[in-house]
C-alpha atoms as a PDB file:
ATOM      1  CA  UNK A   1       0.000   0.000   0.000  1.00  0.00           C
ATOM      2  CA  UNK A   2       1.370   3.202  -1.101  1.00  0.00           C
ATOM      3  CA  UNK A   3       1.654   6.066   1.499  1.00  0.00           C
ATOM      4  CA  UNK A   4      -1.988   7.588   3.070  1.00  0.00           C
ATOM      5  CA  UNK A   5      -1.984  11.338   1.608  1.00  0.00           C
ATOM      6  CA  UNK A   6      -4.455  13.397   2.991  1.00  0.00           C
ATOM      7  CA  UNK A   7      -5.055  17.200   3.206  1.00  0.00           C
ATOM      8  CA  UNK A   8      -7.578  17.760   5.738  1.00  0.00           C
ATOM      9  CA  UNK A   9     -10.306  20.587   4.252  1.00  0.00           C
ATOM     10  CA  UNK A  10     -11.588  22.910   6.807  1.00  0.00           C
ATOM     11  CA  UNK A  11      -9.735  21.558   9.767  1.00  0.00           C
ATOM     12  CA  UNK A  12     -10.600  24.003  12.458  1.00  0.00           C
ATOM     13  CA  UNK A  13     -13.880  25.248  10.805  1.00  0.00           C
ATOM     14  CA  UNK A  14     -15.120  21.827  11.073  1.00  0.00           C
ATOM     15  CA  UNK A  15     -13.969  20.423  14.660  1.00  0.00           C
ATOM     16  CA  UNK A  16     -14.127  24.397  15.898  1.00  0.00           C
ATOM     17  CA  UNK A  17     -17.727  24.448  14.906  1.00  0.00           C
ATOM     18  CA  UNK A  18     -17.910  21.380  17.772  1.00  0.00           C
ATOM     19  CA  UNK A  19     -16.709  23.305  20.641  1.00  0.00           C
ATOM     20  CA  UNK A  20     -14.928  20.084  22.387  1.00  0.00           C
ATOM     21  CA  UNK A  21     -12.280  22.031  23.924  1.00  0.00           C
ATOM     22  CA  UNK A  22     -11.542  20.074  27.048  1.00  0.00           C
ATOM     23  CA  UNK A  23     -15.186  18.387  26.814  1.00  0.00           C
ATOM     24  CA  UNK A  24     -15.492  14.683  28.646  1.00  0.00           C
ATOM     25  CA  UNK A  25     -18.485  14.131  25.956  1.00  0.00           C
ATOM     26  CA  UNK A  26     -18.685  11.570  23.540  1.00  0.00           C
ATOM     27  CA  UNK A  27     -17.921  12.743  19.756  1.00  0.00           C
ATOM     28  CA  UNK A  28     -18.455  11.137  16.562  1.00  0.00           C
ATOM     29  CA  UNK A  29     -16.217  11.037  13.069  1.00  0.00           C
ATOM     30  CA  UNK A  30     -18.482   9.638  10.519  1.00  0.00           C
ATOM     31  CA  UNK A  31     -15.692   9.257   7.878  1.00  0.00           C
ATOM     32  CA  UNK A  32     -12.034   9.086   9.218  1.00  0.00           C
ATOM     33  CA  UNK A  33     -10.281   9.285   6.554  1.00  0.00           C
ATOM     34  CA  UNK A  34      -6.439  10.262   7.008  1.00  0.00           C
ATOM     35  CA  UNK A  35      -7.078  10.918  10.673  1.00  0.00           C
ATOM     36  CA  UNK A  36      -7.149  14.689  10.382  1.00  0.00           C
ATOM     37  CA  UNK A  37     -10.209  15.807  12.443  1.00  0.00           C
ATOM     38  CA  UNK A  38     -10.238  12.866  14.748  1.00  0.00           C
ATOM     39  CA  UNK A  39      -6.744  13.961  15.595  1.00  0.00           C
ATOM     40  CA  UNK A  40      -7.548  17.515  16.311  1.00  0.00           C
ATOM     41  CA  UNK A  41     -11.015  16.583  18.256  1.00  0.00           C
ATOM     42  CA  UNK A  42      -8.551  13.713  20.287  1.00  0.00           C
ATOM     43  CA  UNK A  43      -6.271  16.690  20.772  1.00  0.00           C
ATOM     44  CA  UNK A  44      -9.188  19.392  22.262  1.00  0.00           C
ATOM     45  CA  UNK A  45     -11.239  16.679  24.466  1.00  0.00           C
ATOM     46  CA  UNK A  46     -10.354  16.116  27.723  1.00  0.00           C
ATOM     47  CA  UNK A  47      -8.797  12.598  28.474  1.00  0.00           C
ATOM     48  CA  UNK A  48     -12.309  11.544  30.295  1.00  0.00           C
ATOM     49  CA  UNK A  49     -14.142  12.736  26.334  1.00  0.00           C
ATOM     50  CA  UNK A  50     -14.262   9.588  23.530  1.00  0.00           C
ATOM     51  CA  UNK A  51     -14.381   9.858  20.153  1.00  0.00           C
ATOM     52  CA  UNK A  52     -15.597   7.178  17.897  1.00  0.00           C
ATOM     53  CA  UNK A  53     -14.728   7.407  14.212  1.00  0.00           C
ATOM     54  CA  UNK A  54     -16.068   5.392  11.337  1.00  0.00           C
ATOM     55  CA  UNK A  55     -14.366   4.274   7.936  1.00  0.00           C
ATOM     56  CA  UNK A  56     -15.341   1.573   5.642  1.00  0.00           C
ATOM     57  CA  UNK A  57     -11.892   1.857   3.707  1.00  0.00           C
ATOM     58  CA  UNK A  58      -8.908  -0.456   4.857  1.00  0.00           C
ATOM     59  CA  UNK A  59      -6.339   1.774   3.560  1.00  0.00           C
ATOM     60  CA  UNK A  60      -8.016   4.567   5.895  1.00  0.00           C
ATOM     61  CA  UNK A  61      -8.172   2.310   8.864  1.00  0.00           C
ATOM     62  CA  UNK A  62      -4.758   1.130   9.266  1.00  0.00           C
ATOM     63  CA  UNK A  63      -3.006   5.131   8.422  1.00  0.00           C
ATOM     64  CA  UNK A  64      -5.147   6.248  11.060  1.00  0.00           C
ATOM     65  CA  UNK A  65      -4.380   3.559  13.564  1.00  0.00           C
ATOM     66  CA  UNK A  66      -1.040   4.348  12.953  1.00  0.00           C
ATOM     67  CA  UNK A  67      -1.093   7.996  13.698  1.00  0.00           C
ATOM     68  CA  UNK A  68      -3.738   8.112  16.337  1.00  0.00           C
ATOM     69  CA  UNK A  69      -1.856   5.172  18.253  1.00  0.00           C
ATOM     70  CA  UNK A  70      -0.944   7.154  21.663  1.00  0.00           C
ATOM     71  CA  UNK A  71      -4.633   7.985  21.707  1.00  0.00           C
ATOM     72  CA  UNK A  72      -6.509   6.050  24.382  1.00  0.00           C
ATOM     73  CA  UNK A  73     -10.125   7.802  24.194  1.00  0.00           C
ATOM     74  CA  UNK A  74     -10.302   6.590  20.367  1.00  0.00           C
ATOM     75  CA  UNK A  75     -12.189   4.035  19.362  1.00  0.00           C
ATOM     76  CA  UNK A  76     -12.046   2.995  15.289  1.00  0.00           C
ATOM     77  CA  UNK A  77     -14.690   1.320  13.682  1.00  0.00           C
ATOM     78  CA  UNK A  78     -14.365  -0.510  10.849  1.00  0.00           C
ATOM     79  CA  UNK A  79     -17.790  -0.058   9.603  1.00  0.00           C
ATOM     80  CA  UNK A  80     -19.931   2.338   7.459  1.00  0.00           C
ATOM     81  CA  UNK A  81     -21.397   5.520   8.925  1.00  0.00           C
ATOM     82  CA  UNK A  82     -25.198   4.314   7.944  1.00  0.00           C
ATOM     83  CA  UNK A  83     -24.628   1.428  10.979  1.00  0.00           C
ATOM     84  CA  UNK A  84     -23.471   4.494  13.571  1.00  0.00           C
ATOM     85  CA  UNK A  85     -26.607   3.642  15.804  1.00  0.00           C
ATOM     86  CA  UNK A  86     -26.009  -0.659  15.909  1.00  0.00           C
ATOM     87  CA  UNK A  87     -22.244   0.518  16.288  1.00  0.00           C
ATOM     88  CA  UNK A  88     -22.929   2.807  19.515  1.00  0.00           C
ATOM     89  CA  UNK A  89     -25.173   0.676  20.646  1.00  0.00           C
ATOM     90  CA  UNK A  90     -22.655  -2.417  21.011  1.00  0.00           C
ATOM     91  CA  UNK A  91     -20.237  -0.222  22.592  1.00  0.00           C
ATOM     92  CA  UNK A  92     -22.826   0.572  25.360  1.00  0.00           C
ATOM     93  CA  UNK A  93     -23.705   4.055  24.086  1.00  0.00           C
ATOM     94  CA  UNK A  94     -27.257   5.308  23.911  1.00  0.00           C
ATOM     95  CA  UNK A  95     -26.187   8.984  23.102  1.00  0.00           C
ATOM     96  CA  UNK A  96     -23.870  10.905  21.032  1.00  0.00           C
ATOM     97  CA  UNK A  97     -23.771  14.245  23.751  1.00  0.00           C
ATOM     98  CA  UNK A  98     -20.994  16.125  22.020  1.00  0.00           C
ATOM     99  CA  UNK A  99     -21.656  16.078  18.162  1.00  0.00           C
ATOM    100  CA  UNK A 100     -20.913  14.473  14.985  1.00  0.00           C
ATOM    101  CA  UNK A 101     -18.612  15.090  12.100  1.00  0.00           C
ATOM    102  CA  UNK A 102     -19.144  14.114   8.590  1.00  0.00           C
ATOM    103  CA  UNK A 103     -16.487  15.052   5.782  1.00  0.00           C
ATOM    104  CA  UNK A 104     -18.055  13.748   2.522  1.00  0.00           C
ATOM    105  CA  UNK A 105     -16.666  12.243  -0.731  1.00  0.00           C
ATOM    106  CA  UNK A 106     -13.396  10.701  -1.339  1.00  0.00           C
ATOM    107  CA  UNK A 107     -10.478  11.293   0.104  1.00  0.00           C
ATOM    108  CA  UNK A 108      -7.513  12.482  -1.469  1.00  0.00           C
ATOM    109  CA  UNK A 109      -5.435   8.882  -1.284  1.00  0.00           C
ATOM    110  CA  UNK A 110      -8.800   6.943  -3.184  1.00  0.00           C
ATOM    111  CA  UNK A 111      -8.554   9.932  -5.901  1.00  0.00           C
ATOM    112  CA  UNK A 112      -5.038   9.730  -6.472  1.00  0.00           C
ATOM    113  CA  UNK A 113      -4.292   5.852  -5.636  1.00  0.00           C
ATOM    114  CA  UNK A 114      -4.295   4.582  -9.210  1.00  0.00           C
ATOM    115  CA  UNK A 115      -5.217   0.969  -8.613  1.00  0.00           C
ATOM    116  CA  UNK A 116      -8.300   2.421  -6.863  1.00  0.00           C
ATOM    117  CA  UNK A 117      -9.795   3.724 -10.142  1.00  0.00           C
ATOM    118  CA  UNK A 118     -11.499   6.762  -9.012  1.00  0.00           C
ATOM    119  CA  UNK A 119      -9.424   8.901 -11.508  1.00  0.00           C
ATOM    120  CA  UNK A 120      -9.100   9.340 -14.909  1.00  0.00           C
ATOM    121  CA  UNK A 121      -5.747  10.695 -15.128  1.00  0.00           C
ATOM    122  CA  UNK A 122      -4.103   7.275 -15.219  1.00  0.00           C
ATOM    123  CA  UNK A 123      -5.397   3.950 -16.118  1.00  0.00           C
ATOM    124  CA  UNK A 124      -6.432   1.671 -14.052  1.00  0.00           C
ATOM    125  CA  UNK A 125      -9.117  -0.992 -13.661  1.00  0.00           C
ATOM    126  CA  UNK A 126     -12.797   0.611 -13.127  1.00  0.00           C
ATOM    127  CA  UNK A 127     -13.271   0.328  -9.390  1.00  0.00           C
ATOM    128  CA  UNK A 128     -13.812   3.197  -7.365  1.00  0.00           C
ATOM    129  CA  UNK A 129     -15.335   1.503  -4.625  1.00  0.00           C
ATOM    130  CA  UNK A 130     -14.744   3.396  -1.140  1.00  0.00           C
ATOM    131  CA  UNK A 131     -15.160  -0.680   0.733  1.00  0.00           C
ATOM    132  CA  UNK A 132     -12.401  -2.490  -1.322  1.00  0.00           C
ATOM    133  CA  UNK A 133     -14.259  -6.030   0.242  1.00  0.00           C
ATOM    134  CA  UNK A 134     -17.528  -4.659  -1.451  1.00  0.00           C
ATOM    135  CA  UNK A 135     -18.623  -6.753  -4.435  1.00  0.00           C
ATOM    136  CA  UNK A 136     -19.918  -4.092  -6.162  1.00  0.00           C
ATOM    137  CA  UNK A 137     -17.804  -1.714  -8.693  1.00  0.00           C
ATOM    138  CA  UNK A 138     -17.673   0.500 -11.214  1.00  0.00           C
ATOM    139  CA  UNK A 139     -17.548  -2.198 -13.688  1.00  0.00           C
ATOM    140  CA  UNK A 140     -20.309  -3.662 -12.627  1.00  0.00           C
ATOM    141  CA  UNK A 141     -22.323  -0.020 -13.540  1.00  0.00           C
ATOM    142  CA  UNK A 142     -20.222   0.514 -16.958  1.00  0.00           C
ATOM    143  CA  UNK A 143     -20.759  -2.895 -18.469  1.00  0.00           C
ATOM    144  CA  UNK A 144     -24.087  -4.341 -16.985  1.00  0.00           C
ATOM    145  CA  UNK A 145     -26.330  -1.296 -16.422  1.00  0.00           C
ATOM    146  CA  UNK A 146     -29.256  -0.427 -19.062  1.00  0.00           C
ATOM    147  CA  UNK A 147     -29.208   2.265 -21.359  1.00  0.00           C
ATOM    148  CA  UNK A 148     -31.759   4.107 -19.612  1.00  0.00           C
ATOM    149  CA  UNK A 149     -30.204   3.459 -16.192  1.00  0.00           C
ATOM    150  CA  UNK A 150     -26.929   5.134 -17.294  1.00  0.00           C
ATOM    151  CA  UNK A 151     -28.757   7.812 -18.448  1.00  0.00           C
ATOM    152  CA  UNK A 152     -30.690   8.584 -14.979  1.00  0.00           C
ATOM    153  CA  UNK A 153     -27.486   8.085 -12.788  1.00  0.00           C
ATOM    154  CA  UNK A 154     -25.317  10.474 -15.085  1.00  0.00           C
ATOM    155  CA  UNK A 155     -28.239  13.308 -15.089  1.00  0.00           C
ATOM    156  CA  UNK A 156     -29.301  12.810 -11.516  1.00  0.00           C
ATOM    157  CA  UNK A 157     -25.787  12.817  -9.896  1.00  0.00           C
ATOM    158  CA  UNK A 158     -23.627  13.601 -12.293  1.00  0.00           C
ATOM    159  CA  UNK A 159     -25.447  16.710 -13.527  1.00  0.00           C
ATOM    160  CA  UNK A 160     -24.188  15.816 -17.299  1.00  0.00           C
ATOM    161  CA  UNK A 161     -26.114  17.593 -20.236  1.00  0.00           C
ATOM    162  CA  UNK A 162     -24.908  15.134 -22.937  1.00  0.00           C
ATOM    163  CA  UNK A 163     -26.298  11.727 -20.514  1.00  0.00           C
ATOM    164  CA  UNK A 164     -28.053   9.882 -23.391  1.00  0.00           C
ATOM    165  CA  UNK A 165     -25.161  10.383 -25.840  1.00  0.00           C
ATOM    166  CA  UNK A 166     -22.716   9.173 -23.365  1.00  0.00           C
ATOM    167  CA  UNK A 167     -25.036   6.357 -21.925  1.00  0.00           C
ATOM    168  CA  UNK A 168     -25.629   5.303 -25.769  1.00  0.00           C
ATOM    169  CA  UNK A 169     -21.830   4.814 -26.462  1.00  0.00           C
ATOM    170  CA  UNK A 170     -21.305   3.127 -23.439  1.00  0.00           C
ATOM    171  CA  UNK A 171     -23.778   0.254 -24.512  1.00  0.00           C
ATOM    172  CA  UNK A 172     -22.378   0.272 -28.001  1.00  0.00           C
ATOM    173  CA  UNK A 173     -18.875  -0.057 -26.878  1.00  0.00           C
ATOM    174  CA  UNK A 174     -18.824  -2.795 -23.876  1.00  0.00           C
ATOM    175  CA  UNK A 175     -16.694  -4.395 -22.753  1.00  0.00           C
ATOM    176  CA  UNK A 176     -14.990  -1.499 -20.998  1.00  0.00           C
ATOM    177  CA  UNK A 177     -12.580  -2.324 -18.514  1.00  0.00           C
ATOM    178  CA  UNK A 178     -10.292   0.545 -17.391  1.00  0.00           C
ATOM    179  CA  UNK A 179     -10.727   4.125 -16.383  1.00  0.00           C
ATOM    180  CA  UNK A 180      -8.373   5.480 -19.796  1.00  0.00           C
ATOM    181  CA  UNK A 181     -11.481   3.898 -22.062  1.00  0.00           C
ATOM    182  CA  UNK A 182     -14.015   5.122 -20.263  1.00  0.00           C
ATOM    183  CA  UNK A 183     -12.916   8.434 -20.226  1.00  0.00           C
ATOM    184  CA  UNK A 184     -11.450   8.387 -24.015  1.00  0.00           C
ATOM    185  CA  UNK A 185     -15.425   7.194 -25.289  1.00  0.00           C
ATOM    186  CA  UNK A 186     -16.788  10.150 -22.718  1.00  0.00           C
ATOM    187  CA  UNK A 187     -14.582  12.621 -24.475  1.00  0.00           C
ATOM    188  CA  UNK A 188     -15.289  11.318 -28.025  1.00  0.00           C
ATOM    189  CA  UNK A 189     -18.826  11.260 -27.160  1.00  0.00           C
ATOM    190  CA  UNK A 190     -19.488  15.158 -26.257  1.00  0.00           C
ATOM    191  CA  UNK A 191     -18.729  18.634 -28.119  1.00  0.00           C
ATOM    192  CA  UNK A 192     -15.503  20.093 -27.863  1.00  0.00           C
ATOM    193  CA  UNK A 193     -15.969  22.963 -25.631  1.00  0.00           C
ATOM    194  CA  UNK A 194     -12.917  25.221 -24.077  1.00  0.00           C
ATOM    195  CA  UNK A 195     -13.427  24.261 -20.399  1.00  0.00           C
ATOM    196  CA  UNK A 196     -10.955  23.409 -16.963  1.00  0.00           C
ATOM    197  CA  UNK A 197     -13.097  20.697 -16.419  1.00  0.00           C
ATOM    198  CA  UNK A 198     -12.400  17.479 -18.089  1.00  0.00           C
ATOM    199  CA  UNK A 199     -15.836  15.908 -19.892  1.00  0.00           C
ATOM    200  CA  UNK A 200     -15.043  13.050 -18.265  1.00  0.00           C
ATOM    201  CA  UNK A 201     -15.313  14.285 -14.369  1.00  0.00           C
ATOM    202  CA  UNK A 202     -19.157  14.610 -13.991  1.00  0.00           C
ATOM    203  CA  UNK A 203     -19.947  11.153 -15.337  1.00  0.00           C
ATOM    204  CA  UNK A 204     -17.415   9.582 -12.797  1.00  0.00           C
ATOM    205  CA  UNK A 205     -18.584  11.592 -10.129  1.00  0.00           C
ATOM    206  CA  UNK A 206     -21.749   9.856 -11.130  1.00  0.00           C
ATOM    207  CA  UNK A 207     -20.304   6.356 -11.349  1.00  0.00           C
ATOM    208  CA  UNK A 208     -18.755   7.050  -7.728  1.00  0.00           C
ATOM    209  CA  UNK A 209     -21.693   7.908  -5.958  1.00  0.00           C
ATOM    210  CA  UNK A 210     -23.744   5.053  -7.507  1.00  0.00           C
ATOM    211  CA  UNK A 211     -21.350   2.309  -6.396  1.00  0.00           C
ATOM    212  CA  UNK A 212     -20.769   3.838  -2.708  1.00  0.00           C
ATOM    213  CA  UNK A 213     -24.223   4.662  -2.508  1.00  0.00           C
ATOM    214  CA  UNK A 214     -23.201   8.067  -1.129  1.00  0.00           C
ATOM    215  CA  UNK A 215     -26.262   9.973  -1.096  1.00  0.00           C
ATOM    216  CA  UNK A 216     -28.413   7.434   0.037  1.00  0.00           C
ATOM    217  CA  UNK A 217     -26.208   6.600   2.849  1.00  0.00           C
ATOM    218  CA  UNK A 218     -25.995  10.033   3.705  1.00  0.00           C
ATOM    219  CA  UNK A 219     -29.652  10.882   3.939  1.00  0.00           C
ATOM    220  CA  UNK A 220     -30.188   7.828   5.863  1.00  0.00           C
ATOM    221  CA  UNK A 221     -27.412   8.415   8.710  1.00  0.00           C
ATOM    222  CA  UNK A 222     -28.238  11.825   9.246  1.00  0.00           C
ATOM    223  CA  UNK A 223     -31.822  11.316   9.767  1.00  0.00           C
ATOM    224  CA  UNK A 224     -31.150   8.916  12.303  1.00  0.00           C
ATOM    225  CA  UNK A 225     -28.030  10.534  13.699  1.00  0.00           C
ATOM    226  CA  UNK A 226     -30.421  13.479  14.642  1.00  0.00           C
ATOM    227  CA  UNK A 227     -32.126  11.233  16.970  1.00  0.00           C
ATOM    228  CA  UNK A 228     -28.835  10.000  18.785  1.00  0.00           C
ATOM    229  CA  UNK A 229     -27.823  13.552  19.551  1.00  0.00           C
ATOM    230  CA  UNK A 230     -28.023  14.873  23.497  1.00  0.00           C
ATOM    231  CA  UNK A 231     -29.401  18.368  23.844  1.00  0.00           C
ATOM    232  CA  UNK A 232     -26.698  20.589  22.755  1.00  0.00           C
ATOM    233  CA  UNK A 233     -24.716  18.590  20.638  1.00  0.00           C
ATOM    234  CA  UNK A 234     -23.328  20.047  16.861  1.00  0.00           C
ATOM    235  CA  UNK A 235     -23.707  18.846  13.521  1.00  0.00           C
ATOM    236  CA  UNK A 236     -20.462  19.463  11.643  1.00  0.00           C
ATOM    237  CA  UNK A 237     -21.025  18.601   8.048  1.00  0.00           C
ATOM    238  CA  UNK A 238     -18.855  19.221   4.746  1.00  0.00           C
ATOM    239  CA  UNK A 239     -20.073  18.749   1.546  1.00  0.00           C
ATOM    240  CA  UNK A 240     -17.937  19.320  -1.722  1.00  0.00           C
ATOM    241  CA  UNK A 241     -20.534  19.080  -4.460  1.00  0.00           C
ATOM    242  CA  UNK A 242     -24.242  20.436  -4.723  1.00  0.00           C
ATOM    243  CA  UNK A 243     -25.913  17.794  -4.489  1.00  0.00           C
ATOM    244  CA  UNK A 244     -24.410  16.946  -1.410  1.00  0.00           C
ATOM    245  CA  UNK A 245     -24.641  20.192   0.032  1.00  0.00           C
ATOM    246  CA  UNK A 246     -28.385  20.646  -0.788  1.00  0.00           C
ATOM    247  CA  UNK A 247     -29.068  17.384   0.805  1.00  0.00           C
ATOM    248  CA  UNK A 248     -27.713  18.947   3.820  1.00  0.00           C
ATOM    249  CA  UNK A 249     -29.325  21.787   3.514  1.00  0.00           C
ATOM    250  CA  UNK A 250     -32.993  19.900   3.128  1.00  0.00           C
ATOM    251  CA  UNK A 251     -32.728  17.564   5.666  1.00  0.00           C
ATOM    252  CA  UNK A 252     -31.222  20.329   8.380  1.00  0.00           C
ATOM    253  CA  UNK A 253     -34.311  22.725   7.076  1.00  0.00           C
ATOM    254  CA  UNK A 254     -36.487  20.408   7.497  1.00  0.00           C
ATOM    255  CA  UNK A 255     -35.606  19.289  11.403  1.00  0.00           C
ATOM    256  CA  UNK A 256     -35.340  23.151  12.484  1.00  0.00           C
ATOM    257  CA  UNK A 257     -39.402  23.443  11.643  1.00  0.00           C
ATOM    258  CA  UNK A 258     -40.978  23.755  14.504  1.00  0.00           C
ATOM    259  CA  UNK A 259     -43.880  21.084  12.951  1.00  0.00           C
ATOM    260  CA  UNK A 260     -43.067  18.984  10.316  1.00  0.00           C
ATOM    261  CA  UNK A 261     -46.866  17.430  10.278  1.00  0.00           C
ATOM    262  CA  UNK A 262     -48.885  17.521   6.769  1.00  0.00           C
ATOM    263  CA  UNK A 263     -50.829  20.532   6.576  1.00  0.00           C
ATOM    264  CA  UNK A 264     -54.160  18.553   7.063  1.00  0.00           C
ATOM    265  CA  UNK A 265     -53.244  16.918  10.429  1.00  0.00           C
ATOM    266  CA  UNK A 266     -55.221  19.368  13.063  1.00  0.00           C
ATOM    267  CA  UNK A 267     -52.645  18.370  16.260  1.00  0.00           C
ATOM    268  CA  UNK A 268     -49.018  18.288  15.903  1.00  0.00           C
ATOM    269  CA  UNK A 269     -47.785  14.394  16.190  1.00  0.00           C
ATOM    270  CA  UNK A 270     -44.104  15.095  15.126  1.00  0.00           C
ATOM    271  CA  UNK A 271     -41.455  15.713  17.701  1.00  0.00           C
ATOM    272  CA  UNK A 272     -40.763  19.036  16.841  1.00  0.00           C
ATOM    273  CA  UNK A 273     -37.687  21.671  16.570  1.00  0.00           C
ATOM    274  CA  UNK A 274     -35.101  19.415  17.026  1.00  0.00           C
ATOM    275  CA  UNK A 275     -32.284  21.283  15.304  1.00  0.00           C
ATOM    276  CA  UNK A 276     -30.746  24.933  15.623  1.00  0.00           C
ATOM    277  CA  UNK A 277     -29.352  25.704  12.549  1.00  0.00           C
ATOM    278  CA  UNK A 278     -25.871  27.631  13.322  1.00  0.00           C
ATOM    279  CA  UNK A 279     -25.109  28.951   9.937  1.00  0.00           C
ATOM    280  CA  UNK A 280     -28.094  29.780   7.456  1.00  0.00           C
ATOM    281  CA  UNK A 281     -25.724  29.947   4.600  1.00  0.00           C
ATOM    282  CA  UNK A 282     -22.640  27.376   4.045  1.00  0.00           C
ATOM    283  CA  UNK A 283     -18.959  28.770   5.074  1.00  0.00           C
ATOM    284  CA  UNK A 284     -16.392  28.241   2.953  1.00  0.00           C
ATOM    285  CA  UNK A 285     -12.613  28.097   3.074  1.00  0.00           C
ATOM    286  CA  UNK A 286     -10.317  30.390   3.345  1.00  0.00           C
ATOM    287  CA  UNK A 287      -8.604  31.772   0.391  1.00  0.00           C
ATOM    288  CA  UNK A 288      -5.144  30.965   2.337  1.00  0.00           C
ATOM    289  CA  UNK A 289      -6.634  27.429   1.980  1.00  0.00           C
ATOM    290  CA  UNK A 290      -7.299  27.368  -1.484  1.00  0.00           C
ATOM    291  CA  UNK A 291      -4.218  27.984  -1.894  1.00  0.00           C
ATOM    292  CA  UNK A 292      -2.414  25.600  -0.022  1.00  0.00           C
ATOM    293  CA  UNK A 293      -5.099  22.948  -1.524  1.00  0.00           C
ATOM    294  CA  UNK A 294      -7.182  23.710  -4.760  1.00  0.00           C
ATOM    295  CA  UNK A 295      -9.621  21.349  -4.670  1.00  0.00           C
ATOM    296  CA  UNK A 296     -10.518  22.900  -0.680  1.00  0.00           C
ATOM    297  CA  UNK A 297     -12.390  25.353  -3.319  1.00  0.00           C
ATOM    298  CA  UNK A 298     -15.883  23.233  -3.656  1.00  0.00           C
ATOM    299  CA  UNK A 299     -15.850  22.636  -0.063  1.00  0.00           C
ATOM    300  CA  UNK A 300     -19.013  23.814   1.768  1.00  0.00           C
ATOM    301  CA  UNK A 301     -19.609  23.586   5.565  1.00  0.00           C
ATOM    302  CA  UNK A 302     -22.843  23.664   7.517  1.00  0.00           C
ATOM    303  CA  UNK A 303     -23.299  23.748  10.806  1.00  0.00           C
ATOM    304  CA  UNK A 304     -26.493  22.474  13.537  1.00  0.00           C
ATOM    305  CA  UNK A 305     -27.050  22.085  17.081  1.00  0.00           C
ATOM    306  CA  UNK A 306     -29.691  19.454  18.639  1.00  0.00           C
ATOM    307  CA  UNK A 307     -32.149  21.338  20.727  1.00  0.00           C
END
């Protein structure tokens, strides 16, 4: 395994936003990653806090054990964030009291670890699964997926305007097996245009989120998540594309309403306000951090507290 790269995007925007500075609650990093906010958060918290962070990739895991090894409030859980509340749970925990950090999308090692075929800079064998043990990959979308089932995934979260055309020479060309095809047919399969942005990038953003589910495991954890939060706890969540960020924003929206009931119920059954939403509009990084890292320039954070 080649060496776990990481720049950590909105370091102390993100854990800041969680105000753990010598807290002995219990915190939560949905997606560990390189280590870089469960480090800082292990580094604010008292010895008597905990932190529990989640990753589903191997590679992820075992850098992070590494560097968080002199750490004995960390607990590492090899495991996806959608299973946070069976997770908890079997470690004897009922509530998360200090908040929850999610930092969404792929890390920089996936993206730029070849073999891992999320890029299509080099060639490599279509994978881009986040769970190397899943069964499921790219391939498996590219080669076996109808015509019409290309097209919906490419226009629904890829955002690409030339879906069918793409989706059309995919089915006329199979089998493809490595990311260089792929993104040679997407290229010779849409209008020239004078752009920064490869033609290639939003179908395999597309193809990314399909295999890891990402959206869908998103929605799913933070609903529940909201009901595992103590009374004061934060939301820290960063997003790096819209669709990801306006999922935040709905589901956030939605549990700050003080009734969430259909409009024909006369007496409120729903629970509530059960969020304070910290930040109306998302904060961004600094321009001293799009600097250091360019791609820090998508990145969005939002910010809720459980009332």
């Amino acid at each position: 395994m080649q060496k776990f790269n990481h720049y950590t995007v909105m370091l102390n925007e993100a854990v800041g936003a969680l105000k753990c500075d010598n807290s002995d609650k219990i915190f939560v990093d949905a997606t560990l990653g390189g280590g870089g906010h469960s480090e800082l958060i292990l580094k604010k918290i008292s010895p008597m806090g905990k932190l529990i962070s989640f990753d589903v990739d191997s590679d992820a895991i075992c850098a992070s054990k590494a560097r968080l090894s002199k750490y004995k409030n960390l607990t590492i859980v090899h495991d996806s964030y959608v299973n946070i509340k069976n997770n908890l749970a079997k470690l004897g925990i009922d509530k998360i009291t200090g908040g929850i950090i999610y930092d969404l999308g792929a890390s920089s090692h996936q993206l730029t670890t070849c073999e891992r075929g999320f890029s299509f800079m080099k060639d490599a064998p279509l994978d881009m699964r986040f769970n190397p043990n899943s069964d499921f990959s790219a391939w498996d979308v590219v080669n076996k997926y109808k015509e019409d089932e290309l097209v919906e995934i490419f226009s629904k979260y890829g955002e690409e305007h030339y879906s069918k055309r793409i989706a059309r020479a995919i089915v006329n060309s199979r089998p493809l097996n490595t990311t260089l095809q792929l993104a040679e047919l997407i290229k010779n399969s849409t209008p020239k245009i004078n752009s920064r942005i490869h033609p290639a990038t939003r179908v395999f953003q597309a193809i990314r989120i399909e295999v890891n589910h990402e959206l869908l495991n998103f929605e799913n954890s933070l609903k529940e998540v909201v009901s595992l939060l103590d009374s004061g706890a934060i939301i820290s969540i960063i997003t790096f594309h819209s669709l990801e960020d306006r999922l935040a924003k709905s589901i956030l929206k939605n549990f700050s309403l003080n009734c969430r009931c259909e409009k024909n119920v006369p007496v409120c059954k729903c629970e509530g306000k059960l969020v304070e939403l910290i930040n109306k509009k998302p904060i961004y990084p600094s321009e001293e951090e799009i600097k250091l890292n360019p791609p820090s320039r998508s990145a969005k954070l939002r910010i809720a507290m459980r009332v």
